[in-house]
Protein backbone atom coordinates (compact mmCIF):
# COMPACT_ATOMS: atom_id res chain seq x y z
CA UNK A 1 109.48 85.33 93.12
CA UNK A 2 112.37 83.06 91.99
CA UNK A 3 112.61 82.14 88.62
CA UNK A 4 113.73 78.73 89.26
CA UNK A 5 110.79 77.44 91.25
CA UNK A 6 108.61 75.05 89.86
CA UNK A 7 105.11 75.36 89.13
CA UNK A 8 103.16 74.57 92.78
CA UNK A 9 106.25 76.34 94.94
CA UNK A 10 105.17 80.07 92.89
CA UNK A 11 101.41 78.98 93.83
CA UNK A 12 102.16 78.66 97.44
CA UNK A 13 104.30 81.50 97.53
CA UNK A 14 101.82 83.77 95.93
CA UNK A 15 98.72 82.02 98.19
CA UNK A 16 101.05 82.91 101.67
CA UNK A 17 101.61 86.13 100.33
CA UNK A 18 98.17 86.95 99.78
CA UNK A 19 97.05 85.28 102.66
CA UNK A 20 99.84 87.25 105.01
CA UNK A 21 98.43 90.41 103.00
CA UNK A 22 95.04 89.82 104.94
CA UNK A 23 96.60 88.81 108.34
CA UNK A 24 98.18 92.15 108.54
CA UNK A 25 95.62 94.12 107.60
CA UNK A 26 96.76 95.03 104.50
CA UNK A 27 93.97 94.13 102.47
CA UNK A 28 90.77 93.88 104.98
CA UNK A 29 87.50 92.11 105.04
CA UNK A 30 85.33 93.74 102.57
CA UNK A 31 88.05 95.27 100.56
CA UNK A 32 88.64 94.55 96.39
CA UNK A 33 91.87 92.17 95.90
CA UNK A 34 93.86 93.92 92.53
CA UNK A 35 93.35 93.28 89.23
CA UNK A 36 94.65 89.52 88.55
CA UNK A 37 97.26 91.28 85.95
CA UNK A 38 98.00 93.63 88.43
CA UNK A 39 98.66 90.86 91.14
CA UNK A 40 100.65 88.94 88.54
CA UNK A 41 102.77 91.94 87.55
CA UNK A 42 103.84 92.65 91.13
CA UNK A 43 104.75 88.49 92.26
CA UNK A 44 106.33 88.44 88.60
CA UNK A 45 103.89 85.27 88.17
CA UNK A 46 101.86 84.37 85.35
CA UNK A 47 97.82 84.75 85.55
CA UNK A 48 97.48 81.25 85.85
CA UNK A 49 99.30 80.98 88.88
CA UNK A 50 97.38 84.40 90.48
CA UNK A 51 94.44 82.33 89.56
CA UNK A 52 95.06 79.07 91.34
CA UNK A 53 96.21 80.94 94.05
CA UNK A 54 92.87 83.06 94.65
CA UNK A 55 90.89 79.18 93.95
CA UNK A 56 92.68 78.09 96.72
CA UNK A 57 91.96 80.58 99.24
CA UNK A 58 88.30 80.87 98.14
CA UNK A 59 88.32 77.29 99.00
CA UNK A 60 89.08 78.08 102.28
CA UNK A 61 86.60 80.62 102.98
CA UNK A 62 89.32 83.72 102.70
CA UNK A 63 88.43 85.24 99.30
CA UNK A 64 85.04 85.61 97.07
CA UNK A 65 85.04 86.67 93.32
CA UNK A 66 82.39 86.93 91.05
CA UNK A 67 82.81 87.73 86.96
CA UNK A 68 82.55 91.19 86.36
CA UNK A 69 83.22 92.46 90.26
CA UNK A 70 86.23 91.38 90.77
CA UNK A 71 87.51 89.46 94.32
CA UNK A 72 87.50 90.51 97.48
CA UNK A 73 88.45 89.35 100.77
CA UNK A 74 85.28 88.19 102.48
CA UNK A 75 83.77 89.62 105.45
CA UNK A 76 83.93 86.85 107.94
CA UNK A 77 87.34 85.77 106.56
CA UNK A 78 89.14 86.21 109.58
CA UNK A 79 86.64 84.58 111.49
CA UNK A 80 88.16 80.92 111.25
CA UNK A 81 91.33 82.59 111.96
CA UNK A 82 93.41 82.99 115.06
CA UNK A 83 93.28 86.44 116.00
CA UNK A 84 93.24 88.77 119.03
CA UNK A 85 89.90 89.39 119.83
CA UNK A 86 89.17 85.30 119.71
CA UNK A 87 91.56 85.06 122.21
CA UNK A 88 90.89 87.85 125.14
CA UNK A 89 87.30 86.31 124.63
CA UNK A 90 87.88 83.05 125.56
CA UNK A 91 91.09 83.68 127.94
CA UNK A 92 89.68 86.61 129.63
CA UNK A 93 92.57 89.61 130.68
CA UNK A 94 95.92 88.48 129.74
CA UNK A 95 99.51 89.05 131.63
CA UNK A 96 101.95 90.59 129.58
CA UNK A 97 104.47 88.82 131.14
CA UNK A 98 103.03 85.64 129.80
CA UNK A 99 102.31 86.93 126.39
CA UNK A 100 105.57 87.50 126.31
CA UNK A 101 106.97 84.20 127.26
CA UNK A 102 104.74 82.65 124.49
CA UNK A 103 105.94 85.18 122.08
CA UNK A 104 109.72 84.35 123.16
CA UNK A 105 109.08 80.53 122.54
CA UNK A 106 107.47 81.26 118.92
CA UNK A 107 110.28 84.03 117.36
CA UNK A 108 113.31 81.99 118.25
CA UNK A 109 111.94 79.17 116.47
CA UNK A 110 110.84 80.91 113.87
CA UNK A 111 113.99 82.53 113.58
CA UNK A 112 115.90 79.61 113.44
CA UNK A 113 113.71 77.69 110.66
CA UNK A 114 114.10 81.45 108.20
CA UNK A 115 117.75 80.52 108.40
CA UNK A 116 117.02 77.29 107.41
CA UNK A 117 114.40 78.17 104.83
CA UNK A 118 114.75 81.57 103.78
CA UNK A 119 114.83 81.99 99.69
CA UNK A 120 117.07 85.10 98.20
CA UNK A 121 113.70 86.98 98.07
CA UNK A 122 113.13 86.58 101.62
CA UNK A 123 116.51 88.12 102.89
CA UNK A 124 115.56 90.56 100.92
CA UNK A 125 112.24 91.40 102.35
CA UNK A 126 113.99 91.18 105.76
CA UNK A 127 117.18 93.64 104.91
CA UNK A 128 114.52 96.24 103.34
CA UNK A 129 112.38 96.27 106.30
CA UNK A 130 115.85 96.30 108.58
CA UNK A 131 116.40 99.79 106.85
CA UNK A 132 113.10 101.07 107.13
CA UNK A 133 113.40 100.91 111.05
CA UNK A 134 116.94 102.59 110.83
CA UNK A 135 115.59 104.95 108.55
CA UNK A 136 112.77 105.71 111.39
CA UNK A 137 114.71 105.79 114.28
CA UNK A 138 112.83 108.70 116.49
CA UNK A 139 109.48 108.10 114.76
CA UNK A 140 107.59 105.82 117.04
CA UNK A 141 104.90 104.93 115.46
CA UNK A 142 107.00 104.44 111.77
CA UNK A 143 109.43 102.30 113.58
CA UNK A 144 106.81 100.36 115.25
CA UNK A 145 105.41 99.51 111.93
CA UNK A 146 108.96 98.61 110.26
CA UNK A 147 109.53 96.34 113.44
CA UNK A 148 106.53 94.46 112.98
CA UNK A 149 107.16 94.63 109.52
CA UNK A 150 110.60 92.68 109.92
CA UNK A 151 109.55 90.42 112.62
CA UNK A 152 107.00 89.11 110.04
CA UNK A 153 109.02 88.66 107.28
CA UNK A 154 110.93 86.53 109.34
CA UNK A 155 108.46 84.60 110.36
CA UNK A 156 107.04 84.67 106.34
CA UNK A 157 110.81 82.70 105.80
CA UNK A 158 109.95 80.02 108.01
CA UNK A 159 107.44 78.94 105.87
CA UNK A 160 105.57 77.46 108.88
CA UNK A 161 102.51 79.28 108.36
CA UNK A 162 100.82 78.00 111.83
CA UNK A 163 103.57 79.69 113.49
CA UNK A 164 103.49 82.80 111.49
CA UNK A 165 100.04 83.03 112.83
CA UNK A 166 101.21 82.79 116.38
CA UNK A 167 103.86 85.43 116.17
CA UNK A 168 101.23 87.70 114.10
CA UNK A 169 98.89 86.88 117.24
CA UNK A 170 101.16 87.58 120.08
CA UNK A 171 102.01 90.82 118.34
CA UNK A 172 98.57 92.13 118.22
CA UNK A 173 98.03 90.90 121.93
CA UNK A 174 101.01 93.30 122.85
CA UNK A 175 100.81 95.61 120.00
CA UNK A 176 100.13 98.45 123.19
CA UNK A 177 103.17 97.37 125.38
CA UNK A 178 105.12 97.37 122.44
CA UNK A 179 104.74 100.77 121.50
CA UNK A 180 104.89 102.38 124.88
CA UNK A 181 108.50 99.85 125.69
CA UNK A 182 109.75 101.60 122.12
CA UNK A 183 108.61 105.00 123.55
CA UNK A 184 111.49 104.83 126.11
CA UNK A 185 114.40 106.66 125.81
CA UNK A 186 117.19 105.10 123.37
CA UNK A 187 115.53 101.90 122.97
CA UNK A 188 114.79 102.75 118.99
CA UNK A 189 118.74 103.07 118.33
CA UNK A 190 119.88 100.24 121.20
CA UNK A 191 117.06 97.36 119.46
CA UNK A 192 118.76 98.03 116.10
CA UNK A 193 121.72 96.00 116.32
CA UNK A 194 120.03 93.30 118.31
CA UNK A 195 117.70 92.88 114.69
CA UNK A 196 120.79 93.52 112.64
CA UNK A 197 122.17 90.34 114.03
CA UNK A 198 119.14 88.36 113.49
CA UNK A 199 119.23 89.36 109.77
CA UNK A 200 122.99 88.71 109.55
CA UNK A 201 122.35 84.71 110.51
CA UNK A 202 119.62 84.41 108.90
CA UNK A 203 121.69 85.86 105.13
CA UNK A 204 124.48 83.32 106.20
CA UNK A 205 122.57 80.47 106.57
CA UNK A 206 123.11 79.85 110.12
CA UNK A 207 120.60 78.43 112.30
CA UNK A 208 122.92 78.01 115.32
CA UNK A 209 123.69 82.00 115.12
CA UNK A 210 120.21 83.15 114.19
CA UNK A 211 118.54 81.37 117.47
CA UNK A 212 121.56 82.76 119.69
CA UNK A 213 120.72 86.15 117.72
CA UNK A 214 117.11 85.92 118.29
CA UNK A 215 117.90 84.80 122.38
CA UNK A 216 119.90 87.86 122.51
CA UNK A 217 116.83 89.75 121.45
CA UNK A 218 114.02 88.67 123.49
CA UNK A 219 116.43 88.97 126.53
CA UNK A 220 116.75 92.60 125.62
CA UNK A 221 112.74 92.34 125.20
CA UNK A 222 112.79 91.12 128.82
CA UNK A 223 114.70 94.38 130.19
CA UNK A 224 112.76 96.05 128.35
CA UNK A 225 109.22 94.65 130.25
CA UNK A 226 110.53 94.69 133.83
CA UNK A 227 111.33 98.45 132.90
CA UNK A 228 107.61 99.37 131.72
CA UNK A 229 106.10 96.98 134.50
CA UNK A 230 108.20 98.67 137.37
């Protein structure tokens, strides 16, 4: 977290960051939150701020606590949340194709507002996760994970948290098609400097350069698709 930030910026910080830690899966309904010391040791936030954080997203039906138990992300938590299995219910089979166009729409933008908005922190996130998929090159399923893992930590720099949800939705729509287009031969090594670039803009402060970075991309992403649909 920076040190600089005032008071309400660190509590919406470590809200979105708890908040993304349940859109990903990495805390799920049901499951205990840490410790409030241990969730203030790893944002580098006082208690105070852990604790306003966790008020607001009990407000909003995310998280329950209770003295002596601890909190915990509540079981229908996700349910006024978009999410995959909302959607194929209401829209029925869905076309990659157009997926794909919505997801194209959603990660330039996104893109371009990180290079706009992105703190030191969050170029940070972004570079580490950038090295975890060259670092996994050859392990689908690893580099799968560090590409979503990039991807949203982009999106976590836009700070437009309605969006992040989109991208975080259109991945899990295509999380399948994903993996089997990264399964191709060479694509692991030929997407990496496609992201590099992306990263590049968005550490220089570019917006211009980090759209044209992310078009770049998603017309790879295209290729990509007509390859696994033909």
């Amino acid at each position: 977290m920076p040190s600089g930030l005032g008071r309400s910026t660190l509590v919406d910080d470590v809200t979105a960051e708890i908040r993304r830690m349940i859109l990903t899966g990495e805390i799920e309904p049901g499951e205990f939150l840490p410790t409030r010391k241990e969730l203030a040791a790893q944002f580098g936030v006082g208690l105070s701020t852990v604790q306003e954080a966790i008020q607001a997203l009990s407000a909003v039906g995310l998280l329950a606590s209770r003295a002596g138990k601890g909190t915990w992300v509540r079981e229908d938590a996700l349910d006024g949340l978009i999410h995959p299995e909302a959607v194929r219910a209401r829209l029925g089979e869905l076309n990659a194709r157009r997926v794909y166009e919505a997801r194209r729409v959603v990660e330039i933008a996104l893109t371009e507002m990180a290079a706009k908005r992105a703190t030191p922190e969050d170029v940070e996130r972004i570079w580490n996760a950038m090295h975890r998929m060259e670092a996994t090159i050859d392990d689908t399923d690893a580099f799968v994970d560090a590409d979503l893992g990039f991807h949203l930590a982009v999106a976590r720099a836009s700070k437009n948290e309605l969006l992040e949800q989109f991208y975080h939705l259109a991945r899990k729509l295509l999380v399948e098609v994903i993996h089997e287009m990264v399964s191709l031969p060479g694509v692991q090594r030929d997407s990496i400097p496609y992201q590099r670039a992306i990263v590049e803009a968005i550490e220089r402060r570019d917006p211009h350069l980090a759209r044209q970075a992310a078009e770049e991309h998603m017309a790879y992403v295209d290729q990509l698709l007509d390859m696994w649909l033909d």
